[in-house]
C-alpha atoms as a PDB file:
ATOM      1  CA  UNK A   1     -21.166 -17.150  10.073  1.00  0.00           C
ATOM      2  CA  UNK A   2     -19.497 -17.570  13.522  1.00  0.00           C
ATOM      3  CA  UNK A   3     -17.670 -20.633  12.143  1.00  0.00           C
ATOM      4  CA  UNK A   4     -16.319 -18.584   8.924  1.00  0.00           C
ATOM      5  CA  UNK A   5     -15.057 -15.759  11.276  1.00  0.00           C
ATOM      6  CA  UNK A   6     -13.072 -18.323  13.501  1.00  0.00           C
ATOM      7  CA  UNK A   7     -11.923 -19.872  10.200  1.00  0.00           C
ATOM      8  CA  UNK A   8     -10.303 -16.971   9.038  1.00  0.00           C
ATOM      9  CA  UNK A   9      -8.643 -15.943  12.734  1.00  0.00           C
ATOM     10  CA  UNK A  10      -7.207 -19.432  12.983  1.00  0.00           C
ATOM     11  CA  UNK A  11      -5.961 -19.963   9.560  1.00  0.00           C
ATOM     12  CA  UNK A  12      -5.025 -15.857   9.125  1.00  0.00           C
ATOM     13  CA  UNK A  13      -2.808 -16.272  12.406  1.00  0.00           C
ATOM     14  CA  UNK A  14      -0.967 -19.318  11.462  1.00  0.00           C
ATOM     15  CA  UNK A  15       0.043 -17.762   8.179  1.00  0.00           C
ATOM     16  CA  UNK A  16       0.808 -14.166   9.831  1.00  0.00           C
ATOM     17  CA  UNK A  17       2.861 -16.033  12.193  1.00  0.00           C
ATOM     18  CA  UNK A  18       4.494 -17.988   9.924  1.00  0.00           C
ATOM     19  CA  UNK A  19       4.872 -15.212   7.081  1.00  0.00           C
ATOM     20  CA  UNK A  20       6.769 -13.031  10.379  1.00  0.00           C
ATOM     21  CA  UNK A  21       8.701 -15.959  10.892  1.00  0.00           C
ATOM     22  CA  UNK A  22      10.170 -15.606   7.092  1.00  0.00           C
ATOM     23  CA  UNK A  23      10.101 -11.985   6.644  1.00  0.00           C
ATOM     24  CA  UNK A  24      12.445 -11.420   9.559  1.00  0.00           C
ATOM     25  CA  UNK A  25      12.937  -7.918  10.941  1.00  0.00           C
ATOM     26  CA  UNK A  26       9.655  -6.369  11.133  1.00  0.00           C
ATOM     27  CA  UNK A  27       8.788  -7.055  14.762  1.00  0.00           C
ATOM     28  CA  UNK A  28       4.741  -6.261  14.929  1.00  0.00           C
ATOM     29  CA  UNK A  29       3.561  -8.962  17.347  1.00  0.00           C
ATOM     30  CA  UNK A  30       0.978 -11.842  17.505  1.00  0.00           C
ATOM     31  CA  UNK A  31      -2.212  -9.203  17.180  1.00  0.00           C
ATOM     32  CA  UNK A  32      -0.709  -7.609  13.831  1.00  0.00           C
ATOM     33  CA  UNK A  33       0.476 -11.093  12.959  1.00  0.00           C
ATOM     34  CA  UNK A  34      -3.077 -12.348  13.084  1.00  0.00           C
ATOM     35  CA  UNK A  35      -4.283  -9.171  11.394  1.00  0.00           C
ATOM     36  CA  UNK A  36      -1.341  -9.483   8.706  1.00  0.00           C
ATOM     37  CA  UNK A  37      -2.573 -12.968   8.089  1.00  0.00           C
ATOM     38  CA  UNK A  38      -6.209 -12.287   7.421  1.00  0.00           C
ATOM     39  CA  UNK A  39      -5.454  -8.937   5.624  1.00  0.00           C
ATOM     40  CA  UNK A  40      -2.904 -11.527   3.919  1.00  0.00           C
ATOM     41  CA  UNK A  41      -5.626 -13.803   2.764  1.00  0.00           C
ATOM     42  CA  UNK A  42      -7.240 -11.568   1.369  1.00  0.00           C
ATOM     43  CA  UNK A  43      -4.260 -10.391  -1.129  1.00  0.00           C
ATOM     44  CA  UNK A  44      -3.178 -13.669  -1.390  1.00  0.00           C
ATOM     45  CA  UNK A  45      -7.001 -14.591  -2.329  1.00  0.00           C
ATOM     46  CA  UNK A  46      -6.630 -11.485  -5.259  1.00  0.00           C
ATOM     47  CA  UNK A  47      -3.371 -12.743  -5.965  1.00  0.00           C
ATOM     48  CA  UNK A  48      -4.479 -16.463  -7.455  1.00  0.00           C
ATOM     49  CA  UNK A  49      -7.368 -15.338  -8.640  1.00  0.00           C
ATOM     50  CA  UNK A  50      -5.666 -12.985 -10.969  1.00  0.00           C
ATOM     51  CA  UNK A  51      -3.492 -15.879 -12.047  1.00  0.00           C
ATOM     52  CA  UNK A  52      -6.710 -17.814 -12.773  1.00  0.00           C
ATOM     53  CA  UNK A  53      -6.772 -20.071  -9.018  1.00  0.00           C
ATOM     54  CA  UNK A  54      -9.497 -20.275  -7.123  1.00  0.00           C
ATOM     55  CA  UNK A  55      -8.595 -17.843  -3.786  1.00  0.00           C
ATOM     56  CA  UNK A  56      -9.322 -18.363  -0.391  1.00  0.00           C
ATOM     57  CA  UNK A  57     -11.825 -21.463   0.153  1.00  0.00           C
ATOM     58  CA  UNK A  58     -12.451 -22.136   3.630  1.00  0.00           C
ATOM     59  CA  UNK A  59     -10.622 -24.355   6.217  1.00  0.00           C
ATOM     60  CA  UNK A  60      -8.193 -26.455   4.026  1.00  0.00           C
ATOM     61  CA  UNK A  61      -4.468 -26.234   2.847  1.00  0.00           C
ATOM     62  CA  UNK A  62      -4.682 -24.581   0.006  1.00  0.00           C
ATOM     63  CA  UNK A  63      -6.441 -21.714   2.123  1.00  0.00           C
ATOM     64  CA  UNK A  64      -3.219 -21.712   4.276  1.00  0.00           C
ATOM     65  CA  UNK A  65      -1.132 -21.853   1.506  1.00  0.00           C
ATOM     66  CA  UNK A  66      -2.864 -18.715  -0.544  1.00  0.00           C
ATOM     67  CA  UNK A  67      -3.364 -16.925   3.208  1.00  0.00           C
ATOM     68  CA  UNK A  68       0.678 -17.136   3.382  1.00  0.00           C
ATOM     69  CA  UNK A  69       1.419 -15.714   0.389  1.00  0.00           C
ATOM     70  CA  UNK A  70      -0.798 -13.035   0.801  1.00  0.00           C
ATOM     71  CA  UNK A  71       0.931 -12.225   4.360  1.00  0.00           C
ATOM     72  CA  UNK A  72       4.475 -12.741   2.826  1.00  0.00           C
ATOM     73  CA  UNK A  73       3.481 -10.301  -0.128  1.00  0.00           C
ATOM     74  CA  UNK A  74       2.135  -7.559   2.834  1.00  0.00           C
ATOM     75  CA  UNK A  75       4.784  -7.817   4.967  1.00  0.00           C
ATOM     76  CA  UNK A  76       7.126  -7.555   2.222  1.00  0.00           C
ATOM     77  CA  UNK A  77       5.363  -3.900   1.579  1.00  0.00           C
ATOM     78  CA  UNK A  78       5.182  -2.903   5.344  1.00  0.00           C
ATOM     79  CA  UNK A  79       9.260  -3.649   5.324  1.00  0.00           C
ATOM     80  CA  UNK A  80       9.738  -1.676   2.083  1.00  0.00           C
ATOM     81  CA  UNK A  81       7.735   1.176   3.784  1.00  0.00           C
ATOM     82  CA  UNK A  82       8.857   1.171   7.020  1.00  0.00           C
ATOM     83  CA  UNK A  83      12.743   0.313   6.751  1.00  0.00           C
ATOM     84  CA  UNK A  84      11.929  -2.721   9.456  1.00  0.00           C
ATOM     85  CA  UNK A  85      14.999  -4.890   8.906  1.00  0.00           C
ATOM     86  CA  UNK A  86      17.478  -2.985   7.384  1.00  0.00           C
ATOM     87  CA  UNK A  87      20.720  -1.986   9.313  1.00  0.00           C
ATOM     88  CA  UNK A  88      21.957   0.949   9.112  1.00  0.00           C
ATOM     89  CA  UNK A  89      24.949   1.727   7.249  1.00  0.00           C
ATOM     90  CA  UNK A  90      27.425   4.533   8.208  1.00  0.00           C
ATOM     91  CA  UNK A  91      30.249   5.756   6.131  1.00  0.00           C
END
């Protein structure tokens, strides 16, 4: 159980970090990055599994992988919500 839960911090903050990395602009710091990432492999997890993948599996690439989508795919909504990373246009 505690193993699983340290699992999912360490691989869920690696992709957070790395989806914020990608998705530019949205600024919410290593905590949400961590929680972005495990929220992330969650939706990532629904994400493959709808496209007939197997989802999140424990401590392994594919994990990462499917945890990074998931975070790109969230953060991609937060920006869309949120405006984070657009400039601001004046005529």
């Amino acid at each position: 159980m505690l193993w699983t839960v340290i699992v999912w911090l360490v691989i869920g903050g690696l992709a957070g970090w790395l989806a914020s990395l990608l998705v530019r602009g949205t600024g919410l710091g290593l905590l949400l990055d961590i929680v972005v990432g495990i929220v992330g492999a969650i939706i990532g997890g629904w994400i493959v599994e709808a496209l007939g993948g197997s989802g999140f599996t424990g401590f392994n690439i594919w994990s990462f992988i499917v945890a990074f989508i998931g975070a790109v795919v969230l953060l991609l909504i937060v920006r869309l919500f949120t405006g984070a990373g657009r400039t601001a246009s004046r005529v």
